[in-house]
Structure formats: C-alpha cells, structure tokens
N, C-alpha and C. Protein backbone atom coordinates (compact mmCIF):
# COMPACT_ATOMS: atom_id res chain seq x y z
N UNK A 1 -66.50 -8.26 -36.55
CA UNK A 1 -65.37 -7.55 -37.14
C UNK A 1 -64.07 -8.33 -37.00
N UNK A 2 -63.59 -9.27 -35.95
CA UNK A 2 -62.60 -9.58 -36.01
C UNK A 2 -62.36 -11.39 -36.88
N UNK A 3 -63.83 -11.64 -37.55
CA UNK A 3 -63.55 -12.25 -38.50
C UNK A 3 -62.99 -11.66 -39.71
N UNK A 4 -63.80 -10.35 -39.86
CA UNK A 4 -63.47 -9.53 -41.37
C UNK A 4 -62.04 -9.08 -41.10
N UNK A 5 -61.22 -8.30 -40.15
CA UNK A 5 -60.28 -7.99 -39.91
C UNK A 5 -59.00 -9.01 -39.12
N UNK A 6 -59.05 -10.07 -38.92
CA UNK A 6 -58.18 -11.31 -38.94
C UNK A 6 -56.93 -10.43 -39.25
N UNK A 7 -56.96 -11.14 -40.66
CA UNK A 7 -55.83 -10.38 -41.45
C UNK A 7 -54.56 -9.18 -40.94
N UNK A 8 -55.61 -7.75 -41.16
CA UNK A 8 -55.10 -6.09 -40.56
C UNK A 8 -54.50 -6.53 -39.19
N UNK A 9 -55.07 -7.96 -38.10
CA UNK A 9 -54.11 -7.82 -37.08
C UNK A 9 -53.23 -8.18 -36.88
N UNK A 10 -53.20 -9.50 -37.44
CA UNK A 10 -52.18 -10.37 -37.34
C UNK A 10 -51.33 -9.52 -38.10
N UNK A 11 -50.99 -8.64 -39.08
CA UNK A 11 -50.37 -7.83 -40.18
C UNK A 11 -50.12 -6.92 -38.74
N UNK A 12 -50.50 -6.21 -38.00
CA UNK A 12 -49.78 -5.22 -37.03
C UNK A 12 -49.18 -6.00 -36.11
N UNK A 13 -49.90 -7.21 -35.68
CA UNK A 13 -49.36 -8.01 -34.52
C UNK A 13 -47.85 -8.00 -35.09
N UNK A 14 -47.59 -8.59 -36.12
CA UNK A 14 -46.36 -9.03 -36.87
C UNK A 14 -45.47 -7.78 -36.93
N UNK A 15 -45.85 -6.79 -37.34
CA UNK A 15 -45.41 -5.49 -37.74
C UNK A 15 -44.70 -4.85 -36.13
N UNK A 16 -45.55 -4.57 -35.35
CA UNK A 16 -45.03 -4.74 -33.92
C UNK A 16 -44.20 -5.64 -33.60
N UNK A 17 -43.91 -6.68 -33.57
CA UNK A 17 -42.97 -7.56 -32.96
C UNK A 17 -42.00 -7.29 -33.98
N UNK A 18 -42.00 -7.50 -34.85
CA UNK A 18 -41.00 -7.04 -35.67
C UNK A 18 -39.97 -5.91 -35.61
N UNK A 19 -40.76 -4.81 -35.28
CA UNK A 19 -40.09 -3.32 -34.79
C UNK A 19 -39.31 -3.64 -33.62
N UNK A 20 -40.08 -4.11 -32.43
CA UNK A 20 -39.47 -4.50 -31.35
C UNK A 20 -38.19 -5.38 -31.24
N UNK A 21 -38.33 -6.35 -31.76
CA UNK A 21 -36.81 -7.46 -31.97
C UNK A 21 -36.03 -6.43 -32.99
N UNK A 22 -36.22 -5.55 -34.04
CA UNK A 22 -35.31 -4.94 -34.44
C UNK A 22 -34.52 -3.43 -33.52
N UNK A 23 -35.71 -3.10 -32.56
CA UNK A 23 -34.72 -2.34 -31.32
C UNK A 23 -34.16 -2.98 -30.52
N UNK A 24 -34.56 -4.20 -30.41
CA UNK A 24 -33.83 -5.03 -29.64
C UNK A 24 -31.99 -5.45 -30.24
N UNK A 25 -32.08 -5.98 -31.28
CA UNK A 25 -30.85 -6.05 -32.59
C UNK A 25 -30.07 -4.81 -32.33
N UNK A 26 -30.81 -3.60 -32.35
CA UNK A 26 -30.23 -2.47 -32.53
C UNK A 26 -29.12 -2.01 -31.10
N UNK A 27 -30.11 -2.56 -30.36
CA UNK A 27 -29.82 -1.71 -28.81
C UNK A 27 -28.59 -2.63 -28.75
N UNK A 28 -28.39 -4.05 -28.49
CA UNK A 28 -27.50 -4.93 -28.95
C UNK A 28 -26.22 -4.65 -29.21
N UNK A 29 -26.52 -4.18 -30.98
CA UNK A 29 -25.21 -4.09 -32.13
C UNK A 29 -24.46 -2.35 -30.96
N UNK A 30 -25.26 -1.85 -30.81
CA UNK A 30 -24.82 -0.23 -30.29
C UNK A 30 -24.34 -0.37 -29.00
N UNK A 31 -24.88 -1.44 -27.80
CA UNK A 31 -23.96 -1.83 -26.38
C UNK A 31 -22.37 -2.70 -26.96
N UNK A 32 -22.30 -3.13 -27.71
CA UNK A 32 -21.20 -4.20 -28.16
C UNK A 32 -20.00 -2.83 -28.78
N UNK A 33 -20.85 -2.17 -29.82
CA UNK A 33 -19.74 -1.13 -30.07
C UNK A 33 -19.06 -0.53 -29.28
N UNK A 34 -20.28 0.19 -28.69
CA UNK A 34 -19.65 0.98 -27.40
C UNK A 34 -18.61 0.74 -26.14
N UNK A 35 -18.68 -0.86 -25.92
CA UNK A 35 -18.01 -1.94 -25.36
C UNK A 35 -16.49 -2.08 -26.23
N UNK A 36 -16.50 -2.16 -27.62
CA UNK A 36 -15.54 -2.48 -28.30
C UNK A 36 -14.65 -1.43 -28.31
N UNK A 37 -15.30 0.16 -28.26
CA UNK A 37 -15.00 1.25 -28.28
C UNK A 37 -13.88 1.63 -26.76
N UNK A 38 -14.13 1.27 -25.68
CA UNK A 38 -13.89 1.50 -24.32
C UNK A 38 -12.88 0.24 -24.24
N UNK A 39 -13.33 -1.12 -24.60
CA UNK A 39 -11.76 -2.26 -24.71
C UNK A 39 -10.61 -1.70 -25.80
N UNK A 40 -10.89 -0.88 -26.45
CA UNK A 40 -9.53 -0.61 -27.60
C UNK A 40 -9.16 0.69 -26.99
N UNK A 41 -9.94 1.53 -26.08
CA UNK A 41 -9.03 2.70 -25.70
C UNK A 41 -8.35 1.79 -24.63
N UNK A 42 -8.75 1.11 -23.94
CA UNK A 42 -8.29 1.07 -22.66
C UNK A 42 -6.85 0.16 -22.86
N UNK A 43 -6.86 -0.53 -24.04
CA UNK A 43 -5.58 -1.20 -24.73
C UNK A 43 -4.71 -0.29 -25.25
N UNK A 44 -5.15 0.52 -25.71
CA UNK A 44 -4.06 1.93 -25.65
C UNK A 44 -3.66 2.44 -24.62
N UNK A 45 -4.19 2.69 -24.10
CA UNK A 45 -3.61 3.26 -22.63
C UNK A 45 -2.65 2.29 -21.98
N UNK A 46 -3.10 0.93 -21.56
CA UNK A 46 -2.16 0.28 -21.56
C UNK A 46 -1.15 0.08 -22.09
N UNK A 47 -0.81 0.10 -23.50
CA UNK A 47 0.19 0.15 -24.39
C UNK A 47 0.98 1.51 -24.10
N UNK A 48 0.34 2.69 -24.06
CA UNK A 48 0.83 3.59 -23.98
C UNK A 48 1.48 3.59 -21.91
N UNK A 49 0.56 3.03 -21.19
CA UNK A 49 1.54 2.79 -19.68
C UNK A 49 2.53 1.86 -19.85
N UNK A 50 2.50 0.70 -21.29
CA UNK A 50 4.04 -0.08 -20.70
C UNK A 50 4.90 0.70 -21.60
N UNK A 51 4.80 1.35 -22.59
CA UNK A 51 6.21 2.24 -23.25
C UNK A 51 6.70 3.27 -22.09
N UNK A 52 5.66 3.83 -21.76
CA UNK A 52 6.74 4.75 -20.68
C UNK A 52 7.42 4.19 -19.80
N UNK A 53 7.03 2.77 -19.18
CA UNK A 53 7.41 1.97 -18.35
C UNK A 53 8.81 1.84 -18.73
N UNK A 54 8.86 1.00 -20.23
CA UNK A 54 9.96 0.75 -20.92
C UNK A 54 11.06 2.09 -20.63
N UNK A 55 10.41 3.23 -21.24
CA UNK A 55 11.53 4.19 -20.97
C UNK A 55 12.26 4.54 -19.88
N UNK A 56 11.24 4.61 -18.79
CA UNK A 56 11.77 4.68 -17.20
C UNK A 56 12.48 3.90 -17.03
N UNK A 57 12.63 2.51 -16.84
CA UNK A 57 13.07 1.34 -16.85
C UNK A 57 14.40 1.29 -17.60
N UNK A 58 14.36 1.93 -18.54
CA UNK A 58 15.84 2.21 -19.42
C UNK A 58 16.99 3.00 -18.89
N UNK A 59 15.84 4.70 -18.17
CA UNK A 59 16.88 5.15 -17.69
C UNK A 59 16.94 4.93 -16.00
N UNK A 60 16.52 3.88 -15.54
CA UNK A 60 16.69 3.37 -14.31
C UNK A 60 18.12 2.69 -14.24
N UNK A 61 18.10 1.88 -15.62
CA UNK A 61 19.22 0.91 -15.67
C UNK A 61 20.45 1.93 -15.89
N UNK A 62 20.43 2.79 -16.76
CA UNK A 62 21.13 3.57 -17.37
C UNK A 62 21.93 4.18 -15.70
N UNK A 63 20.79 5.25 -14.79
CA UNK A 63 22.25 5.19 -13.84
C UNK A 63 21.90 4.27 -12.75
N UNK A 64 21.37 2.70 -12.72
CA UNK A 64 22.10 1.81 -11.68
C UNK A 64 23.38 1.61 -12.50
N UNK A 65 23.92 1.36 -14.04
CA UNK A 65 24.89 1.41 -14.30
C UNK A 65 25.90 2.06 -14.17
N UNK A 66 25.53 3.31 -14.40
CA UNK A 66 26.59 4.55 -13.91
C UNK A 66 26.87 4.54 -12.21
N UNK A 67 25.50 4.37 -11.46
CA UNK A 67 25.84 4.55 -10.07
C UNK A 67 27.10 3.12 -9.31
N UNK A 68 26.97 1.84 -9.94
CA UNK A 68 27.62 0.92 -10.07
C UNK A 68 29.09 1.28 -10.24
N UNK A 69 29.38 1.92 -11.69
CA UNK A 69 30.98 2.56 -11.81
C UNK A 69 31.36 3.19 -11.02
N UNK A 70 30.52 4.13 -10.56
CA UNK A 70 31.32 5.11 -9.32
C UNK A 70 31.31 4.55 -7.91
N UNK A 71 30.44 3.37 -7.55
CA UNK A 71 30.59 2.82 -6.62
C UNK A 71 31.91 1.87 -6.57
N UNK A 72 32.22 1.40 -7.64
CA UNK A 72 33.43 0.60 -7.55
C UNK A 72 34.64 1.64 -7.92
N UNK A 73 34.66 2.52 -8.74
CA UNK A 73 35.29 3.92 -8.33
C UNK A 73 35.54 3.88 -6.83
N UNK A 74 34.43 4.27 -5.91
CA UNK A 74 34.89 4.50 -4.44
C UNK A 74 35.85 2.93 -3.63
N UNK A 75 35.25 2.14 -4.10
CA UNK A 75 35.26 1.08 -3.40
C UNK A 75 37.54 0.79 -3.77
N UNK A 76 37.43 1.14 -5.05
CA UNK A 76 39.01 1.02 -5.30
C UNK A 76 39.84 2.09 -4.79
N UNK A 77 39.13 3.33 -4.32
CA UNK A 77 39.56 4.72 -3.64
C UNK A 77 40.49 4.20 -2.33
N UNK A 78 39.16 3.77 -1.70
CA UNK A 78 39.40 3.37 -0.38
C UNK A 78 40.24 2.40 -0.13
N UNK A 79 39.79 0.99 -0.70
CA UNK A 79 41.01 -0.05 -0.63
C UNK A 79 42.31 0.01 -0.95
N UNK A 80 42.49 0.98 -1.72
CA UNK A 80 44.06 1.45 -1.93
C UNK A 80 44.49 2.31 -1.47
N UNK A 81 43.88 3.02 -0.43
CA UNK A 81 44.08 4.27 0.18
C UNK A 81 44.98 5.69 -0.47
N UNK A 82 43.78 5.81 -1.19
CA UNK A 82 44.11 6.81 -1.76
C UNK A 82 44.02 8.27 -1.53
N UNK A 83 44.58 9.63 -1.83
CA UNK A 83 44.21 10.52 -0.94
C UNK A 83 42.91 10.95 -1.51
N UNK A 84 42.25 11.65 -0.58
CA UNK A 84 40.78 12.60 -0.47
C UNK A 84 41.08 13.24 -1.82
N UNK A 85 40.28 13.39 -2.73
CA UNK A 85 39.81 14.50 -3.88
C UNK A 85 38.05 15.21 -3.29
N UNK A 86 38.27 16.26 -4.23
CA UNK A 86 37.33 17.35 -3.73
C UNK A 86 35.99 16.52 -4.56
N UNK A 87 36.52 16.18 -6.03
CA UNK A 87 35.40 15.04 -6.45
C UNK A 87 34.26 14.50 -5.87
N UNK A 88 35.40 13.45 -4.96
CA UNK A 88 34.91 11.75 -4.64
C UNK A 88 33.66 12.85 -3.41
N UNK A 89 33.28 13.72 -3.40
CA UNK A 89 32.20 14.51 -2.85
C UNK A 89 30.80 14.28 -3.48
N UNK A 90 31.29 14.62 -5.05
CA UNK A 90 30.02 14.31 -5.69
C UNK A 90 29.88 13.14 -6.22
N UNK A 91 30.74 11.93 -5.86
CA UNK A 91 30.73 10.67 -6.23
C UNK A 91 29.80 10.13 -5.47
N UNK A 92 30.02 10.65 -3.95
CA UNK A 92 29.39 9.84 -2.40
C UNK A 92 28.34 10.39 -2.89
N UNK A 93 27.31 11.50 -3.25
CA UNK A 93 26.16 11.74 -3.59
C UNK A 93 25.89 11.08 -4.53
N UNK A 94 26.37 11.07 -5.49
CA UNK A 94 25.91 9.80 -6.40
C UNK A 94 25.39 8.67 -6.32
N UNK A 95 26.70 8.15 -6.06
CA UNK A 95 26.22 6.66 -5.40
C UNK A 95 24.92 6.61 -4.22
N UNK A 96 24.63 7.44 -3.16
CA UNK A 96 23.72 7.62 -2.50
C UNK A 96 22.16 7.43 -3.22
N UNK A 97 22.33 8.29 -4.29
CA UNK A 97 21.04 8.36 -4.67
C UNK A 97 20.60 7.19 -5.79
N UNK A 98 19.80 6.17 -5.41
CA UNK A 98 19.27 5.11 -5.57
C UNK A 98 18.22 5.46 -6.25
N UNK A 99 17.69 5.17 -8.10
CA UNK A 99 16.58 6.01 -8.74
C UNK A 99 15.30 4.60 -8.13
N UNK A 100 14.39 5.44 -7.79
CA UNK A 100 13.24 5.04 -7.27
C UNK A 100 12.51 4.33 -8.88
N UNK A 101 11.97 2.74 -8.68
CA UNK A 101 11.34 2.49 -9.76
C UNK A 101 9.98 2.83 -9.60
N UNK A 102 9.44 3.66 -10.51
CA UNK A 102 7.87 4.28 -10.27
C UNK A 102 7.26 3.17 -11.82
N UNK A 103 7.00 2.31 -11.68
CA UNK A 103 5.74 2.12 -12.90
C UNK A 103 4.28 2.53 -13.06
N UNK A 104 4.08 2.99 -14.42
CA UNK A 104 2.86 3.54 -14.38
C UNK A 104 1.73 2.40 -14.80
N UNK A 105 0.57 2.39 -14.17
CA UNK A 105 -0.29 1.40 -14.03
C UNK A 105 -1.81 1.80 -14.10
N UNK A 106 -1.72 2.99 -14.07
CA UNK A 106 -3.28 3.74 -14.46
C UNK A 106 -4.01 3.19 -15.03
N UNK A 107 -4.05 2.23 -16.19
CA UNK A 107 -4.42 1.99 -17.18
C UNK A 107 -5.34 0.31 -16.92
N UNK A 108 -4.29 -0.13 -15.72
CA UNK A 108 -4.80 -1.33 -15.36
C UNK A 108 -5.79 -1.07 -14.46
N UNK A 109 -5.39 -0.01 -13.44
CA UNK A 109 -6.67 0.40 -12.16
C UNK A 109 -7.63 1.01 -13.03
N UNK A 110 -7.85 1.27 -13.87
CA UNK A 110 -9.25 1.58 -14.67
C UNK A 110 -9.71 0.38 -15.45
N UNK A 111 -9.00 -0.55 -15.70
CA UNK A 111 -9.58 -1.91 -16.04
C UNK A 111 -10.50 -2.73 -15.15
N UNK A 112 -9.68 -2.74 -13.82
CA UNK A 112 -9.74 -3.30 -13.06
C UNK A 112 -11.16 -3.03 -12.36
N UNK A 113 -11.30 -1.65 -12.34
CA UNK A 113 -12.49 -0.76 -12.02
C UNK A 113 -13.70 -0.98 -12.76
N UNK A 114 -13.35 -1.05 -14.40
CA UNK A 114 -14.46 -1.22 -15.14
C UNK A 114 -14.49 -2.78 -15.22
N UNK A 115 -14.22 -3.73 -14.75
CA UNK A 115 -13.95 -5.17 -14.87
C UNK A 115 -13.22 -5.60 -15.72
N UNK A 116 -12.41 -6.39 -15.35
CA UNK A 116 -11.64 -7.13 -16.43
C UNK A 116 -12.22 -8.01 -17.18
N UNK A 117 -13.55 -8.35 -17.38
CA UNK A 117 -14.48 -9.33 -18.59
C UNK A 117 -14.63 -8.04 -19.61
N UNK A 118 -14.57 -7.25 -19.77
CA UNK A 118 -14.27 -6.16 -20.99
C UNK A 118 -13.55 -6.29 -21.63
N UNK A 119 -12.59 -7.19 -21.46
CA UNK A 119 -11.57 -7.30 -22.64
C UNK A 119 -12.20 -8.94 -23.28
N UNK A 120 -12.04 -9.04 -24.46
CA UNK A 120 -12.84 -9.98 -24.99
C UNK A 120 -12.04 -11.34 -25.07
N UNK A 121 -10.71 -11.13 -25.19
CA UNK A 121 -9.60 -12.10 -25.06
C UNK A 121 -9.06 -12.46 -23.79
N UNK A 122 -9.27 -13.61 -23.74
CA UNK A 122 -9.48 -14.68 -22.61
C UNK A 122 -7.89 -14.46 -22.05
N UNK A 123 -7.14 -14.82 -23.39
CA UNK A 123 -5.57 -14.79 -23.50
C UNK A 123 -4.76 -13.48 -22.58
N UNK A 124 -5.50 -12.56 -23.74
CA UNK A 124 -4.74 -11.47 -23.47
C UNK A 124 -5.19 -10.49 -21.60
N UNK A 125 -6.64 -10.56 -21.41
CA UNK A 125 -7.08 -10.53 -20.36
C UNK A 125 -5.84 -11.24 -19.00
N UNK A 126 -5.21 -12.69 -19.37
CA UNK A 126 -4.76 -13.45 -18.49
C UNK A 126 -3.22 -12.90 -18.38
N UNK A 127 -2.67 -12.57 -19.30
CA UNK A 127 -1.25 -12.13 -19.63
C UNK A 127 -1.22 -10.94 -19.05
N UNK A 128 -2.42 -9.52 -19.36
CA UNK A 128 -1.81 -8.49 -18.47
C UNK A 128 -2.20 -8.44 -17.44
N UNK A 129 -3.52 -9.30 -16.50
CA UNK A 129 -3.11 -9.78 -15.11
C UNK A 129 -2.22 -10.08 -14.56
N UNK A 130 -1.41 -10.99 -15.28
CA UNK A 130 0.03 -11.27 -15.18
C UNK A 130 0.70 -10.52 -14.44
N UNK A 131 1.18 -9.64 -15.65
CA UNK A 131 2.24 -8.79 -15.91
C UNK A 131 1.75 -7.78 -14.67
N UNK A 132 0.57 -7.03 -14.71
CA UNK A 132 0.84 -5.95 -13.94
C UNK A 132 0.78 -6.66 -12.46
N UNK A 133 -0.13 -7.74 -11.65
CA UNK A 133 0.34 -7.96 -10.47
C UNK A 133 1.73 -8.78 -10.35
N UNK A 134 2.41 -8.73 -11.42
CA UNK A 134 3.68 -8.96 -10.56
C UNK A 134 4.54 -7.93 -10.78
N UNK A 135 4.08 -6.05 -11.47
CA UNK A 135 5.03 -5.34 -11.05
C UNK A 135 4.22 -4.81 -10.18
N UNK A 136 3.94 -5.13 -9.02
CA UNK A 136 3.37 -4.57 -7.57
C UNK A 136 4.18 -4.71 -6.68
C-alpha cells in the first residue's frame, strides 16, 4: 500500500506542515501586533506624563516668579527700614512657601517594568532614558 499511496502522503505530509508554519506566521503576525499595540499606548502615556509635566513646570515657574517679586519686595522693606504693614504678613507666607516640583513618571516605571526593548526605536528608547533619569 505505501507504494500505491506514495502520493495521498506526501500530499498530507505537505498539507500538515503547511498548516503548521502557517500557525506559526499567524501566532507571529498576532505577538508583534499585540507588542505594537502596548509600545503605542505606552508612548501615549508618556506623551501624555510630559504635557502635564510641562504644565506643572509652567506653573512652578509662574510663582518662583511671583515668589521672587515679593521676596525682593521684602528684601527692599527691610533695607530701607520701612515701617511694619499688616500685608508684609502675607508676603512672609508667601515667600515661605517654596512650590514642590512633583514630575509625573508613571509612564516610564511601567516601561521600565515591561522592559525597555518594547519600544522598537533604538533612538527614541535612548532619548527617554535620558530624559526621565535625569528628572530623578
């Protein structure tokens, strides 16, 4: 029989391997998506942790600037000896309070977690290493 049927096997042999390298292709194309899927959120998120950054950062500057004027406010109070106002009360609180820089970084500790070879760009991988260990 396996002279008469040669043929019918080599025809399944083929047919089988065939199926197989195409779940193989498949399983493949569907880990890479899923991969591509999880590097583009996680680039959002990042994008979306350095805009808020940006904003914080704006109004950080916003009152070290203001806290700056009223510090040299006090600083010309005093050197000219000027009298006490009920004010220069909520000036000294002012100036006191120093805005804490908080950056948000979530985005990298979940990179970091899922590995940083997830991002497919060598470049860009190297740049926000960068960036986020040196706002630490």
């Amino acid at each position: 029989t396996l002279n008469r049927k040669w043929a019918e096997y080599l025809l399944e042999i083929l047919v089988i391997t065939i199926g197989i390298m195409g779940a193989f292709l498949l399983n493949n194309w569907n880990e890479e998506r899923k991969t591509k899927l999880i590097e583009r959120n996680l680039l959002i998120e990042l994008k979306e942790n350095l805009e808020t950054n940006i904003t914080n950062l704006n109004g950080d500057i916003e009152r070290q600037i203001q806290g700056a004027f009223y510090l040299d406010f006090l600083i010309d109070h005093l050197e000219n000896k000027k009298p006490y106002r009920d004010s220069l009360a909520a000036i000294f609180h002012f100036v006191d309070k120093v805005p804490d820089i908080v950056l948000a970084s979530s985005s990298f500790e979940t990179l970091k977690s899922m590995g940083l070879q997830i991002l497919s760009s060598d470049h860009l991988r190297k740049e926000i290493i960068n960036l986020f260990t040196h706002m630490e």
